[in-house]
PDB file of N, CA and C in Angstrom:
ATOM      1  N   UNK A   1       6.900 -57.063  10.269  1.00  0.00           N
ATOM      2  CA  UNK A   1       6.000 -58.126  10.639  1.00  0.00           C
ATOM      3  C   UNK A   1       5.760 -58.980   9.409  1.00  0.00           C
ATOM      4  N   UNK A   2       5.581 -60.454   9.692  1.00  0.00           N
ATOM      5  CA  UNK A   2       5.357 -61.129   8.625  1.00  0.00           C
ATOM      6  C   UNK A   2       4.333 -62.468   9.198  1.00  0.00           C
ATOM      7  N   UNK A   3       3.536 -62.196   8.534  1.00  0.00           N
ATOM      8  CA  UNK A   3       2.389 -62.902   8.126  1.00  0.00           C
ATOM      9  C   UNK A   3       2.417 -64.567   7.599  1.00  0.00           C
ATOM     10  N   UNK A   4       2.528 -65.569   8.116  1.00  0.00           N
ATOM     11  CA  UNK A   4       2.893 -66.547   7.353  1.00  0.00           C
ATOM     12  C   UNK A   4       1.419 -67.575   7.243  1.00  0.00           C
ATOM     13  N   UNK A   5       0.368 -67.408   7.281  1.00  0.00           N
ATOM     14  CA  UNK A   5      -0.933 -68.072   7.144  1.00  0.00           C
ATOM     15  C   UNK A   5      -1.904 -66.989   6.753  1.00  0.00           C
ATOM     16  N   UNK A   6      -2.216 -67.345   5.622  1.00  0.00           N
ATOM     17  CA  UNK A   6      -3.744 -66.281   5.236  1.00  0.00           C
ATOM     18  C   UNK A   6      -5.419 -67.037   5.099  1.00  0.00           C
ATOM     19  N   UNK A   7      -6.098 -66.178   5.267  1.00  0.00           N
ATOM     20  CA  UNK A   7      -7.387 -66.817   5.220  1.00  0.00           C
ATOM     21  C   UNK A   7      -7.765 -67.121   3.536  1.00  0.00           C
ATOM     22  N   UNK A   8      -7.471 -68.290   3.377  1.00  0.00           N
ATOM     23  CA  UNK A   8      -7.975 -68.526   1.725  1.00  0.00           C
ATOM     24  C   UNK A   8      -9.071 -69.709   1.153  1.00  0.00           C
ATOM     25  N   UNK A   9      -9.249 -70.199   2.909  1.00  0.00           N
ATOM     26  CA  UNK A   9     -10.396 -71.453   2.582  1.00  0.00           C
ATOM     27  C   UNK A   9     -12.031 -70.578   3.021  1.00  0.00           C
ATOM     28  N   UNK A  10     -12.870 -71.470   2.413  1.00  0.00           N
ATOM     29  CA  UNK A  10     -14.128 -69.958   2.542  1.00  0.00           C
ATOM     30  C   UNK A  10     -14.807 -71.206   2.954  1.00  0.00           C
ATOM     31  N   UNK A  11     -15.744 -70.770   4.136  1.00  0.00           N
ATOM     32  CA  UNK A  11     -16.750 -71.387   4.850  1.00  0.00           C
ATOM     33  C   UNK A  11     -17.645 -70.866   4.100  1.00  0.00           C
ATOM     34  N   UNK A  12     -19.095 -72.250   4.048  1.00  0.00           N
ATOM     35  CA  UNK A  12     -20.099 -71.824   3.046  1.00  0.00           C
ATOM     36  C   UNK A  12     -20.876 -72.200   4.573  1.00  0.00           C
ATOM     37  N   UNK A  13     -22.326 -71.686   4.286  1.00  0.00           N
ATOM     38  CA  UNK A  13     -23.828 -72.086   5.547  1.00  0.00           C
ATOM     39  C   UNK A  13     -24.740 -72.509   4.327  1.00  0.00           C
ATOM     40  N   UNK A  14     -25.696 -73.022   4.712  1.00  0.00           N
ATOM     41  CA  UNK A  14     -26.565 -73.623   3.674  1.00  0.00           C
ATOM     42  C   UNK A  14     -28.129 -73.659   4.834  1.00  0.00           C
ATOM     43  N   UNK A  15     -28.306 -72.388   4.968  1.00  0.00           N
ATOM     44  CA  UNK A  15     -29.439 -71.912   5.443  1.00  0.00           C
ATOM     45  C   UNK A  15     -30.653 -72.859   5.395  1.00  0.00           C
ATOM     46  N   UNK A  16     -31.138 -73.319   6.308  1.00  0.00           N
ATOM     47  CA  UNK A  16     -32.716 -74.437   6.359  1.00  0.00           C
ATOM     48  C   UNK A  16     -33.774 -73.690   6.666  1.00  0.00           C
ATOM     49  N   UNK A  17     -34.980 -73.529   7.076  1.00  0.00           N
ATOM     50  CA  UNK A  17     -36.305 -73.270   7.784  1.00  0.00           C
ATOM     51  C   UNK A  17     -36.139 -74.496   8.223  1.00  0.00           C
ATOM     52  N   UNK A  18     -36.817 -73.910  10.003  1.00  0.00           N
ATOM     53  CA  UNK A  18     -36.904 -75.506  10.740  1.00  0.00           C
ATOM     54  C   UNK A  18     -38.314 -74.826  11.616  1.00  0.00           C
ATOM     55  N   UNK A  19     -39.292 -73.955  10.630  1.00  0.00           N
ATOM     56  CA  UNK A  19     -40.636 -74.061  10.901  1.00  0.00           C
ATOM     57  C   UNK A  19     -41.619 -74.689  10.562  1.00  0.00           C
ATOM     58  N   UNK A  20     -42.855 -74.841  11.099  1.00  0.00           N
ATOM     59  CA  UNK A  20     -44.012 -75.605  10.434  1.00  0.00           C
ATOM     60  C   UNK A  20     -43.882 -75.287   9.067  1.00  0.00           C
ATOM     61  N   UNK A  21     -44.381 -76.226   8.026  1.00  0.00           N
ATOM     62  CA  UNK A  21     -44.377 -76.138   6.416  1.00  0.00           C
ATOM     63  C   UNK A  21     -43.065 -75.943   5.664  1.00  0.00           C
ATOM     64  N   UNK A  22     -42.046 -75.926   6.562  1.00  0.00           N
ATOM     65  CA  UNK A  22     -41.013 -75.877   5.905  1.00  0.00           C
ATOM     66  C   UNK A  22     -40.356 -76.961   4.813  1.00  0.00           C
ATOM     67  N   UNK A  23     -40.940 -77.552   4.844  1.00  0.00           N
ATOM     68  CA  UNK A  23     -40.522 -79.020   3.891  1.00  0.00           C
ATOM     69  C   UNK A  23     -40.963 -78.622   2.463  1.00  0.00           C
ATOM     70  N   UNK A  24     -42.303 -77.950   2.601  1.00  0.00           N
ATOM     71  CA  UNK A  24     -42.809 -77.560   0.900  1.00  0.00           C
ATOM     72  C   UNK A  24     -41.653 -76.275   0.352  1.00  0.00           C
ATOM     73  N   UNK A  25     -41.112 -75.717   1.176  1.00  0.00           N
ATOM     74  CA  UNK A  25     -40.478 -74.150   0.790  1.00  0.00           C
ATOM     75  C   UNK A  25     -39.102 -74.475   0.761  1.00  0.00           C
ATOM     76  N   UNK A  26     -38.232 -75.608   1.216  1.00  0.00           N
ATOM     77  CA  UNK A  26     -36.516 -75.541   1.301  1.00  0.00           C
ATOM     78  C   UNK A  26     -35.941 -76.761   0.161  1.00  0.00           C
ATOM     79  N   UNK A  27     -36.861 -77.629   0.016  1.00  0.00           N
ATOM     80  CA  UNK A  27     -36.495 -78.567  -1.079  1.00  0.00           C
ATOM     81  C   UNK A  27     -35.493 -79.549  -0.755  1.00  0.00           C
ATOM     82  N   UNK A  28     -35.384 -79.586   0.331  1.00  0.00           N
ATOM     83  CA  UNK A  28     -34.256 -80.643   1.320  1.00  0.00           C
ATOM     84  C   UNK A  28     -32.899 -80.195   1.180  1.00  0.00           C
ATOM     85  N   UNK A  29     -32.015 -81.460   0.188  1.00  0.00           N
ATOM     86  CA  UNK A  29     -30.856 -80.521   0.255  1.00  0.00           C
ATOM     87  C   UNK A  29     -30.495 -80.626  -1.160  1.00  0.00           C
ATOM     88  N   UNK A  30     -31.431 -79.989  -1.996  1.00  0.00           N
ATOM     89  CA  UNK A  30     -31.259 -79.879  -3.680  1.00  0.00           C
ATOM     90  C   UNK A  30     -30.247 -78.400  -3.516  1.00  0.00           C
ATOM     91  N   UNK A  31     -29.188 -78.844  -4.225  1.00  0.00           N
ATOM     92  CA  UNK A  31     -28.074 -77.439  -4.555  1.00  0.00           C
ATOM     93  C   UNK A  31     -27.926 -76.833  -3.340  1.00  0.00           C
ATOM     94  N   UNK A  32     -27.054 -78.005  -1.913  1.00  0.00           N
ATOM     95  CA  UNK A  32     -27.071 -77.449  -0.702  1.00  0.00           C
ATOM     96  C   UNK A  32     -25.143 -76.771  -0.942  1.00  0.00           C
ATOM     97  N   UNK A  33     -24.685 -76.349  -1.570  1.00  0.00           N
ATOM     98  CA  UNK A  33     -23.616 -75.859  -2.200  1.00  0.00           C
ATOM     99  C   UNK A  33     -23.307 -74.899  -0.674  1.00  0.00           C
ATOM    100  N   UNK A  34     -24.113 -73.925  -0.510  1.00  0.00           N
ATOM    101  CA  UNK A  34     -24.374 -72.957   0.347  1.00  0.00           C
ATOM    102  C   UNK A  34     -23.526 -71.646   0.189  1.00  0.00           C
ATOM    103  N   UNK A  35     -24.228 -70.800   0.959  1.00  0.00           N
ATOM    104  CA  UNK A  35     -23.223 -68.855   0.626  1.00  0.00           C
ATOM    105  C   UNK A  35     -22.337 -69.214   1.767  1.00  0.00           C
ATOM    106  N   UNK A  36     -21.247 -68.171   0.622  1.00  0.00           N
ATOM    107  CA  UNK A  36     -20.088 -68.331   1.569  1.00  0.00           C
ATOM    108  C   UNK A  36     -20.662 -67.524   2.614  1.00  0.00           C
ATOM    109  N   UNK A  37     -19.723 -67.659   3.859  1.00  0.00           N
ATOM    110  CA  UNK A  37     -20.493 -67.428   5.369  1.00  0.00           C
ATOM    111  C   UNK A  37     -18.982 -66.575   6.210  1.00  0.00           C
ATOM    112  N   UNK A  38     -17.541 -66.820   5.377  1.00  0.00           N
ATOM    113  CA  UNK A  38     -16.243 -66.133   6.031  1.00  0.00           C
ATOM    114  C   UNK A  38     -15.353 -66.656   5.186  1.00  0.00           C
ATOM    115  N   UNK A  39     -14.159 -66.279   6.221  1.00  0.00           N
ATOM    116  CA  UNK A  39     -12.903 -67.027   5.561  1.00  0.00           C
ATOM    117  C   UNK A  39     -12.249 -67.353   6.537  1.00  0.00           C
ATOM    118  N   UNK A  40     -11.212 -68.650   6.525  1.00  0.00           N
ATOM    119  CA  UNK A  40     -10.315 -68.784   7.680  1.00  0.00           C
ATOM    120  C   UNK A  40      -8.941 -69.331   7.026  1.00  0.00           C
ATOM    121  N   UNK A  41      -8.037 -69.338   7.975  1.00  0.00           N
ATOM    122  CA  UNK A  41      -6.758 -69.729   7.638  1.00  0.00           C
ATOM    123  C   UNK A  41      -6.509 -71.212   8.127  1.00  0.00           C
ATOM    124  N   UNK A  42      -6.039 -72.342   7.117  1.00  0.00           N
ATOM    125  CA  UNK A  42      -6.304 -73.578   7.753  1.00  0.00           C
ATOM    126  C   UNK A  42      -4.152 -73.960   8.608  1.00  0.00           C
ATOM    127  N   UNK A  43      -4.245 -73.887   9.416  1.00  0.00           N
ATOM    128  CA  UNK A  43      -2.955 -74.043  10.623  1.00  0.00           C
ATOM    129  C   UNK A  43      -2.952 -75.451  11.003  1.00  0.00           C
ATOM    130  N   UNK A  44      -1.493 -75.949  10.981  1.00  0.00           N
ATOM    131  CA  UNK A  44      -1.155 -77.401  10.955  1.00  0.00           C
ATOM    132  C   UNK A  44      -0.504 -76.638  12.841  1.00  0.00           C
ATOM    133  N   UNK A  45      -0.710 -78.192  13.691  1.00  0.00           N
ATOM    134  CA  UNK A  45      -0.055 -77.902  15.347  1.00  0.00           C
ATOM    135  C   UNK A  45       1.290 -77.908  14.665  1.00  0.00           C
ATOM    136  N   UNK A  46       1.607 -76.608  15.850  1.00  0.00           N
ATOM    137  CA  UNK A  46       3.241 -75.977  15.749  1.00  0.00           C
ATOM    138  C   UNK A  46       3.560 -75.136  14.582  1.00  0.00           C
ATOM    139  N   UNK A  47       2.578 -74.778  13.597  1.00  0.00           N
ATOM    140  CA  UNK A  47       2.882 -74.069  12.409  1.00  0.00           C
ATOM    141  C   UNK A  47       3.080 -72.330  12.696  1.00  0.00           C
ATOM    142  N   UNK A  48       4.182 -71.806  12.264  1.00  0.00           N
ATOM    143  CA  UNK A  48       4.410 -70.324  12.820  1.00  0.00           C
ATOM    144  C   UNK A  48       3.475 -69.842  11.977  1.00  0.00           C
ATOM    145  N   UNK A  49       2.620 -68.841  12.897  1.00  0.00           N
ATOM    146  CA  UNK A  49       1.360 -67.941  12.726  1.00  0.00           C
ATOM    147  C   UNK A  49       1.679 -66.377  12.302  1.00  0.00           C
ATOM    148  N   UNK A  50       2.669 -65.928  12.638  1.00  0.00           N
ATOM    149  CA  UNK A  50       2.962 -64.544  12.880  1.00  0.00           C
ATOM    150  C   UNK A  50       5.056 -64.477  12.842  1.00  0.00           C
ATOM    151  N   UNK A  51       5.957 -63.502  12.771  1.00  0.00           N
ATOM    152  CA  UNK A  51       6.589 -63.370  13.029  1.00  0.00           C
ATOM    153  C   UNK A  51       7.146 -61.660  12.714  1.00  0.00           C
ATOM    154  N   UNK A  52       7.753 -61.357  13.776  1.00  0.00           N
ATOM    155  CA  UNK A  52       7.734 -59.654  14.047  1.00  0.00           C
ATOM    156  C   UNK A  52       9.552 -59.695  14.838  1.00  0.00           C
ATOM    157  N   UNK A  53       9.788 -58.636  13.753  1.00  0.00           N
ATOM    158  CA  UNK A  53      11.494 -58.588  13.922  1.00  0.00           C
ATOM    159  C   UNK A  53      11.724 -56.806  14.360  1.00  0.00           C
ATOM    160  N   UNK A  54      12.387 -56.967  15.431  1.00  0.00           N
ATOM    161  CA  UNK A  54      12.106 -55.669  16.431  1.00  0.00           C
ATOM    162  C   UNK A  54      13.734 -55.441  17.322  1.00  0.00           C
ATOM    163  N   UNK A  55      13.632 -53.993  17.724  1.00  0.00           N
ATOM    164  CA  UNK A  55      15.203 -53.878  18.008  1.00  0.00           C
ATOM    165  C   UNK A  55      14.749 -54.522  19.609  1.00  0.00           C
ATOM    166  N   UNK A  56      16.653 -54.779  19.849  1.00  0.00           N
ATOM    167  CA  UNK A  56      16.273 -55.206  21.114  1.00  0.00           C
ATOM    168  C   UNK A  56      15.504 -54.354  22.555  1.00  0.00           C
ATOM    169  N   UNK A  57      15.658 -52.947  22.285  1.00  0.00           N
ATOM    170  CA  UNK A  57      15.079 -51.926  23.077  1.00  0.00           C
ATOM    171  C   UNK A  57      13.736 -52.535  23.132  1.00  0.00           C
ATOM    172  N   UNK A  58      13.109 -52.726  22.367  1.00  0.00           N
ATOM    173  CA  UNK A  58      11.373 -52.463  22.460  1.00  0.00           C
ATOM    174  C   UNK A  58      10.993 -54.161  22.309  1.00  0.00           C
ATOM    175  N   UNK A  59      12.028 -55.183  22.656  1.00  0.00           N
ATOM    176  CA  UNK A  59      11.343 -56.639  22.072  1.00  0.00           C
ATOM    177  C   UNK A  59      10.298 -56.851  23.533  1.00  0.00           C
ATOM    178  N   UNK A  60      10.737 -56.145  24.845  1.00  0.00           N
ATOM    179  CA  UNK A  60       9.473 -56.788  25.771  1.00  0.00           C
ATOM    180  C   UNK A  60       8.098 -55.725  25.681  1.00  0.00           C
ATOM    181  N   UNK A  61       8.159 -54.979  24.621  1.00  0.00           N
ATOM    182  CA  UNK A  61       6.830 -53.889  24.147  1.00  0.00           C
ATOM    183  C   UNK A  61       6.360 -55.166  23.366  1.00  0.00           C
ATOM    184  N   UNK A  62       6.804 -55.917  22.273  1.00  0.00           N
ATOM    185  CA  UNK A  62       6.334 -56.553  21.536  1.00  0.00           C
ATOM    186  C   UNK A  62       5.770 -57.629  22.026  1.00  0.00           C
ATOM    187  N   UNK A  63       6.636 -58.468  23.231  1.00  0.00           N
ATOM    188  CA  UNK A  63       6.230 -59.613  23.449  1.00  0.00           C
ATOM    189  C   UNK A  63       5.060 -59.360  24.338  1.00  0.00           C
ATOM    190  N   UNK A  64       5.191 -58.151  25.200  1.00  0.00           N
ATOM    191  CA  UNK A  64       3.441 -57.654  25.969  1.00  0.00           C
ATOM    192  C   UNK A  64       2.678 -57.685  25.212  1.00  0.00           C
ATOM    193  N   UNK A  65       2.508 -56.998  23.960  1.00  0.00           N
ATOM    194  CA  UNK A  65       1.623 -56.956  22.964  1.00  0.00           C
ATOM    195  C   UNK A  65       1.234 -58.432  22.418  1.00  0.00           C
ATOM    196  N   UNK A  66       2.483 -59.587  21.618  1.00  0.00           N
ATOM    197  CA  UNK A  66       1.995 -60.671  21.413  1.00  0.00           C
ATOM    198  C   UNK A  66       0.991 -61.177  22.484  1.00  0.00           C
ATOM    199  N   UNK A  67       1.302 -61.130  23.858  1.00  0.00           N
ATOM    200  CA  UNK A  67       0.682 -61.790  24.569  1.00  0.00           C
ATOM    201  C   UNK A  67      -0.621 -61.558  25.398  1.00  0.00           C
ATOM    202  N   UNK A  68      -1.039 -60.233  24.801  1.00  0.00           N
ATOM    203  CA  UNK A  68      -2.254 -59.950  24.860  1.00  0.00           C
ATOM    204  C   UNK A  68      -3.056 -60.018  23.822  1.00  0.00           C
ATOM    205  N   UNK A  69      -2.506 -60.448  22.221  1.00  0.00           N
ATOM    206  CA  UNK A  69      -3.115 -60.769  20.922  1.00  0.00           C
ATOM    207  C   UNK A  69      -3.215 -62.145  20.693  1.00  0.00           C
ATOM    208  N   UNK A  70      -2.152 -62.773  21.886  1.00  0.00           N
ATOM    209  CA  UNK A  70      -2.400 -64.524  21.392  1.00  0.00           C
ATOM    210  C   UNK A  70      -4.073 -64.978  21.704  1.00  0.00           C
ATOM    211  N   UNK A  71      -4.589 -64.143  22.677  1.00  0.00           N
ATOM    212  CA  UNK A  71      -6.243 -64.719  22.816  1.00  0.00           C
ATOM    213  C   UNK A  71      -6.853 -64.763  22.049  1.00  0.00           C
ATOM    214  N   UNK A  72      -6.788 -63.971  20.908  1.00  0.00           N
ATOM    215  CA  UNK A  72      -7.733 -63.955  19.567  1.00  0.00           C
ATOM    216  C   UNK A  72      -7.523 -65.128  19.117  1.00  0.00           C
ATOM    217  N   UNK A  73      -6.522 -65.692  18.881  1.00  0.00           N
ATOM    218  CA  UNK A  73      -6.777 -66.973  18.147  1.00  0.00           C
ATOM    219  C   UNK A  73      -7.129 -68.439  18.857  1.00  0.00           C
ATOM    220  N   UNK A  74      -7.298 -69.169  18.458  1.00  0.00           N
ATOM    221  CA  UNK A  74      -7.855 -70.562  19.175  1.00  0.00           C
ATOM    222  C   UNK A  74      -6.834 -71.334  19.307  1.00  0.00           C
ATOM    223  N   UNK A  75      -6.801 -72.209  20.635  1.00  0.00           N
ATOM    224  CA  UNK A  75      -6.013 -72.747  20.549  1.00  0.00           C
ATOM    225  C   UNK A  75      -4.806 -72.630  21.291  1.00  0.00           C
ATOM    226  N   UNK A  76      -4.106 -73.475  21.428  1.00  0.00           N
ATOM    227  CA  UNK A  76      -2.513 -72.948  22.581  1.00  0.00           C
ATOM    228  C   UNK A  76      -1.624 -72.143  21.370  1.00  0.00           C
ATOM    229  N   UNK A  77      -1.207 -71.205  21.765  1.00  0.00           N
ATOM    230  CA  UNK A  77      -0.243 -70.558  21.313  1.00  0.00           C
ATOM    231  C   UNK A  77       1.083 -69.919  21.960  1.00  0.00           C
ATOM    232  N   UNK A  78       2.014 -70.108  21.038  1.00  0.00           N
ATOM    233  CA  UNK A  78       3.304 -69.710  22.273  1.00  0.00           C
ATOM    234  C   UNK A  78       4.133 -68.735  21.573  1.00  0.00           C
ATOM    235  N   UNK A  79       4.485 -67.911  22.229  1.00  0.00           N
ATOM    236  CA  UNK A  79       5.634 -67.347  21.993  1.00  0.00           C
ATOM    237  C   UNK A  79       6.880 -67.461  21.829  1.00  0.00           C
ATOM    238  N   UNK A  80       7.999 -67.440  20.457  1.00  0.00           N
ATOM    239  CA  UNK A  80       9.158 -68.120  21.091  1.00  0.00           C
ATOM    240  C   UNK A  80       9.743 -67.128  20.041  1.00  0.00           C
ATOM    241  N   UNK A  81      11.294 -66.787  20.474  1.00  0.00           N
ATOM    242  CA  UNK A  81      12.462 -65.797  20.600  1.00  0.00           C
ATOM    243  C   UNK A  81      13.109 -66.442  20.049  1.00  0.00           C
ATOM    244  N   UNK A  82      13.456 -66.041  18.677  1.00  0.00           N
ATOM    245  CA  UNK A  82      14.497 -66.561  17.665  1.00  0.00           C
ATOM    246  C   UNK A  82      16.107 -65.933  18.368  1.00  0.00           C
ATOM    247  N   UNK A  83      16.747 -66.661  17.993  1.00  0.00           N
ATOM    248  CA  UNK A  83      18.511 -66.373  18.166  1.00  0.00           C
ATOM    249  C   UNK A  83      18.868 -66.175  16.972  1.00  0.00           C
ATOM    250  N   UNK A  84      18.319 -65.963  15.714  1.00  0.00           N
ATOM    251  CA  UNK A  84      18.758 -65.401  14.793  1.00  0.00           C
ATOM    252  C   UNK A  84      18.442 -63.884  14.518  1.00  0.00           C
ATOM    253  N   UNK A  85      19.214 -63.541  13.289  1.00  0.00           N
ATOM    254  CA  UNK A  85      19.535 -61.902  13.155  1.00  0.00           C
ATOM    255  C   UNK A  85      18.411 -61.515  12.378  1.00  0.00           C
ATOM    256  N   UNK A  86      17.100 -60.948  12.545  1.00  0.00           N
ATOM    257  CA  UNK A  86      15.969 -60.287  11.801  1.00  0.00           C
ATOM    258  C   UNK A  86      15.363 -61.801  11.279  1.00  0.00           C
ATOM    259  N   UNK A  87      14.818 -61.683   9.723  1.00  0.00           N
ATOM    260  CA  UNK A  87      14.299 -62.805   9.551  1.00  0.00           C
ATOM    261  C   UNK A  87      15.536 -63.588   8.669  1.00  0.00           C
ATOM    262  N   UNK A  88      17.205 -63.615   8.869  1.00  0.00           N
ATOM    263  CA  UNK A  88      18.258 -64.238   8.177  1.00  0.00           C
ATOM    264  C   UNK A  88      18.333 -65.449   8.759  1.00  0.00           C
ATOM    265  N   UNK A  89      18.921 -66.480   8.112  1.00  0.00           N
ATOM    266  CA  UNK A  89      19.736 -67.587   9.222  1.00  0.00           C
ATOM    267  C   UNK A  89      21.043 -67.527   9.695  1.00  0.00           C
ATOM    268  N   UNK A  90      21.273 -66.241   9.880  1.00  0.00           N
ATOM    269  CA  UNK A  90      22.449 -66.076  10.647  1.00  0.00           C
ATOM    270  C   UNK A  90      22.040 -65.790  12.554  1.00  0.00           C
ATOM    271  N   UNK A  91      22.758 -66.621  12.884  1.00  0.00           N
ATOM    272  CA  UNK A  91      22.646 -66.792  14.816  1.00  0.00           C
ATOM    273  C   UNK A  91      23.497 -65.025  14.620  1.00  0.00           C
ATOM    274  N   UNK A  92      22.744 -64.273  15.852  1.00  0.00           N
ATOM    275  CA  UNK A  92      23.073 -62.873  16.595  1.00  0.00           C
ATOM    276  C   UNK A  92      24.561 -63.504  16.566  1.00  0.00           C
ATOM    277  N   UNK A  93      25.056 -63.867  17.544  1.00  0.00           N
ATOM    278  CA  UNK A  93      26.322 -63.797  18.220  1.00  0.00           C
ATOM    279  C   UNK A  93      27.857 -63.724  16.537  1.00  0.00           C
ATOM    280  N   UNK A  94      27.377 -64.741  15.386  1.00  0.00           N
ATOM    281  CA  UNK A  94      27.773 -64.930  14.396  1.00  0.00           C
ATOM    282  C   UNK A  94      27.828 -63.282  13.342  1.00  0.00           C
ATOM    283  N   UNK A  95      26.877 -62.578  13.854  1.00  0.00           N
ATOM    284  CA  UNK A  95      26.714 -61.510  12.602  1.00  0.00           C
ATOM    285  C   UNK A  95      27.482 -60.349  13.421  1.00  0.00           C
ATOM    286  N   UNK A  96      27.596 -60.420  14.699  1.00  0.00           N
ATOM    287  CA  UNK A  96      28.092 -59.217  15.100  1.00  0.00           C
ATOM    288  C   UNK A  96      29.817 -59.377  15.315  1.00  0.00           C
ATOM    289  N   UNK A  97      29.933 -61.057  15.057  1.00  0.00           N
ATOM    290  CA  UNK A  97      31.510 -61.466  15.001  1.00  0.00           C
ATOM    291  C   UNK A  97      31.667 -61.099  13.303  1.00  0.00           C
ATOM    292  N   UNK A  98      31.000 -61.375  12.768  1.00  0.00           N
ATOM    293  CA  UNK A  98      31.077 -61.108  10.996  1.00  0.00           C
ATOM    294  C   UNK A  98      30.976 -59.035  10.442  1.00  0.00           C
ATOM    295  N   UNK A  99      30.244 -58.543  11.337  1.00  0.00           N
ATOM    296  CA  UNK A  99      29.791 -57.001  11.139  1.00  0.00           C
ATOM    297  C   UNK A  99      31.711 -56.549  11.787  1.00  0.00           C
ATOM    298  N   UNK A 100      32.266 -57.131  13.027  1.00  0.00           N
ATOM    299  CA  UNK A 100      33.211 -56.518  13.366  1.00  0.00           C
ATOM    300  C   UNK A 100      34.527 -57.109  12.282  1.00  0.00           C
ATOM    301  N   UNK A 101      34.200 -57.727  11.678  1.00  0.00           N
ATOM    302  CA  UNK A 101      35.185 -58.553  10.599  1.00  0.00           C
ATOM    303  C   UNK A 101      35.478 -57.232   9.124  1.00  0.00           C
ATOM    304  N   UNK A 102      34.232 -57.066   9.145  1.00  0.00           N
ATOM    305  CA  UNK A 102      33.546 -55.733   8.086  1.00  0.00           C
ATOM    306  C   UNK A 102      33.185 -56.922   7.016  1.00  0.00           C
ATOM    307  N   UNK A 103      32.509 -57.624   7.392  1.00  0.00           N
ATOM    308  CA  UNK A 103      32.171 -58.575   5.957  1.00  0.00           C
ATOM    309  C   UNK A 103      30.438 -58.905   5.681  1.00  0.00           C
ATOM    310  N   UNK A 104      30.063 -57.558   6.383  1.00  0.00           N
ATOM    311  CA  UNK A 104      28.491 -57.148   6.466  1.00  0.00           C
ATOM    312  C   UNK A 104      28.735 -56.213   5.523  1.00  0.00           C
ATOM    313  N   UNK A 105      27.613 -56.030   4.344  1.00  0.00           N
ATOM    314  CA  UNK A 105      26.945 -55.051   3.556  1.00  0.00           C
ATOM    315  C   UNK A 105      26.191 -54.496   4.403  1.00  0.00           C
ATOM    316  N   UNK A 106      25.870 -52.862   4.016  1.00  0.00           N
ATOM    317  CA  UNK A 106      24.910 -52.153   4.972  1.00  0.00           C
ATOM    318  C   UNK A 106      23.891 -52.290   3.788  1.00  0.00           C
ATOM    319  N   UNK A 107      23.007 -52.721   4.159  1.00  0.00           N
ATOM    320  CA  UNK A 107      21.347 -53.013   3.783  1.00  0.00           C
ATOM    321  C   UNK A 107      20.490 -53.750   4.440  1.00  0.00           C
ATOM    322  N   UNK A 108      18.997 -54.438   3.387  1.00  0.00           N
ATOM    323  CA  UNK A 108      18.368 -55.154   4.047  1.00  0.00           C
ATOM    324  C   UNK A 108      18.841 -56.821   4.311  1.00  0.00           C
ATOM    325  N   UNK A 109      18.788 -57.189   5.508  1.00  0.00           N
ATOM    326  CA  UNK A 109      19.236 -58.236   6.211  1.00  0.00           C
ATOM    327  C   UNK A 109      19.797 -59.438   4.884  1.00  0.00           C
ATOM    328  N   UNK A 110      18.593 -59.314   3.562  1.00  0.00           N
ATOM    329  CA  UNK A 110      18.858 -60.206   2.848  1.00  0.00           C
ATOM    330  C   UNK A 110      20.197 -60.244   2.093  1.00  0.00           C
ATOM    331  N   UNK A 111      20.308 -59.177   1.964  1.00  0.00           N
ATOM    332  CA  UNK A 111      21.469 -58.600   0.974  1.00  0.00           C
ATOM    333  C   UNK A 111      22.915 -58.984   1.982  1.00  0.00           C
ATOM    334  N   UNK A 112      22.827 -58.396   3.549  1.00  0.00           N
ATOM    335  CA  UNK A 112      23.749 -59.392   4.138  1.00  0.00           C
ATOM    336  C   UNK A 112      24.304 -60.107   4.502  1.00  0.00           C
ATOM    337  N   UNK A 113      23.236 -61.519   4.090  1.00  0.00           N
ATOM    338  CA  UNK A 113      23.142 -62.491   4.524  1.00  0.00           C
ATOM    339  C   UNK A 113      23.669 -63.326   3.096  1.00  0.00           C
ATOM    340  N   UNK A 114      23.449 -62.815   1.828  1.00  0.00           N
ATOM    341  CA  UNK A 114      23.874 -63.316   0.500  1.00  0.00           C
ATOM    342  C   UNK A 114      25.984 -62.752   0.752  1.00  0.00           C
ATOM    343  N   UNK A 115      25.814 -61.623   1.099  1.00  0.00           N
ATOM    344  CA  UNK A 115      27.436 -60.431   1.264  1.00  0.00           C
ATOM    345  C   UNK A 115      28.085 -62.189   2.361  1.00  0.00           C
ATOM    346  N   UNK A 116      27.398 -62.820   2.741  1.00  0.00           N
ATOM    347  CA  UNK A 116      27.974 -63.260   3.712  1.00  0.00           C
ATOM    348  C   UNK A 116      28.594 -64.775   3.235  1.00  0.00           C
ATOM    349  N   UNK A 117      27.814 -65.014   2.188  1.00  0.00           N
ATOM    350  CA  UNK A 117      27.656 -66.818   1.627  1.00  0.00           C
ATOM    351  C   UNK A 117      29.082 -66.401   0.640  1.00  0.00           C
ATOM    352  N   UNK A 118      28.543 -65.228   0.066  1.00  0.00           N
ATOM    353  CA  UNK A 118      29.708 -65.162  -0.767  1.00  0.00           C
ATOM    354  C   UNK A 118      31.316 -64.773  -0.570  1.00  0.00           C
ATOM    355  N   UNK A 119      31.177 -64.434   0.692  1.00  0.00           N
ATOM    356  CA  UNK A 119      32.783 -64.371   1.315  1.00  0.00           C
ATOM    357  C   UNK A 119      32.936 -65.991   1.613  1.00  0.00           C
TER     358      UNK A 119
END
């Protein structure tokens, strides 16, 4: 799984009294700076949120799961099914014509995908 947005912008609150006499006790908005209050991740429309590389056996376990986790976040969110091999830019159909060639390294995807530039 890979993570491509983190929470690194920090929401501040800047707490008021909005009771009787409150005007002598809050000082308006002298050093309204405010405590941080969270954190969020700031997302441009269409920006990939998440990405999870899974064998083909279990990809409709995953996509049930995405699609009961897309509610947490705000906003339209979609699901969409890469045609490439793990997180490489090699298209499926290309790596398994290249793996039967034998011009795949056995490792991580990256290392095959470099085994591959350099043939």
């Amino acid at each position: 799984m890979h993570v491509h947005v983190h929470p690194f912008h920090i929401l501040r609150i800047n707490k008021m009294l909005s009771c009787a006499g409150a005007d002598s006790s809050r000082l308006g908005c002298m050093g309204a700076w405010g405590k941080s209050y969270g954190t969020v991740a700031q997302v441009n429309i269409g920006q990939i949120i998440l990405s999870i590389r899974c064998k083909d056996s279990n990809a409709h376990v995953i996509q049930d799961a995405l699609r009961l986790a897309r509610y947490k976040f705000p906003g339209r969110r979609k699901i969409i099914i890469s045609k490439k091999w793990g997180f490489t830019n090699v298209n499926r159909e290309e790596r398994l014509r290249l793996k039967e060639d034998k011009r795949v390294l056995q490792g991580p995807p990256e290392a095959n995908l470099r085994a591959q530039l350099r043939a």
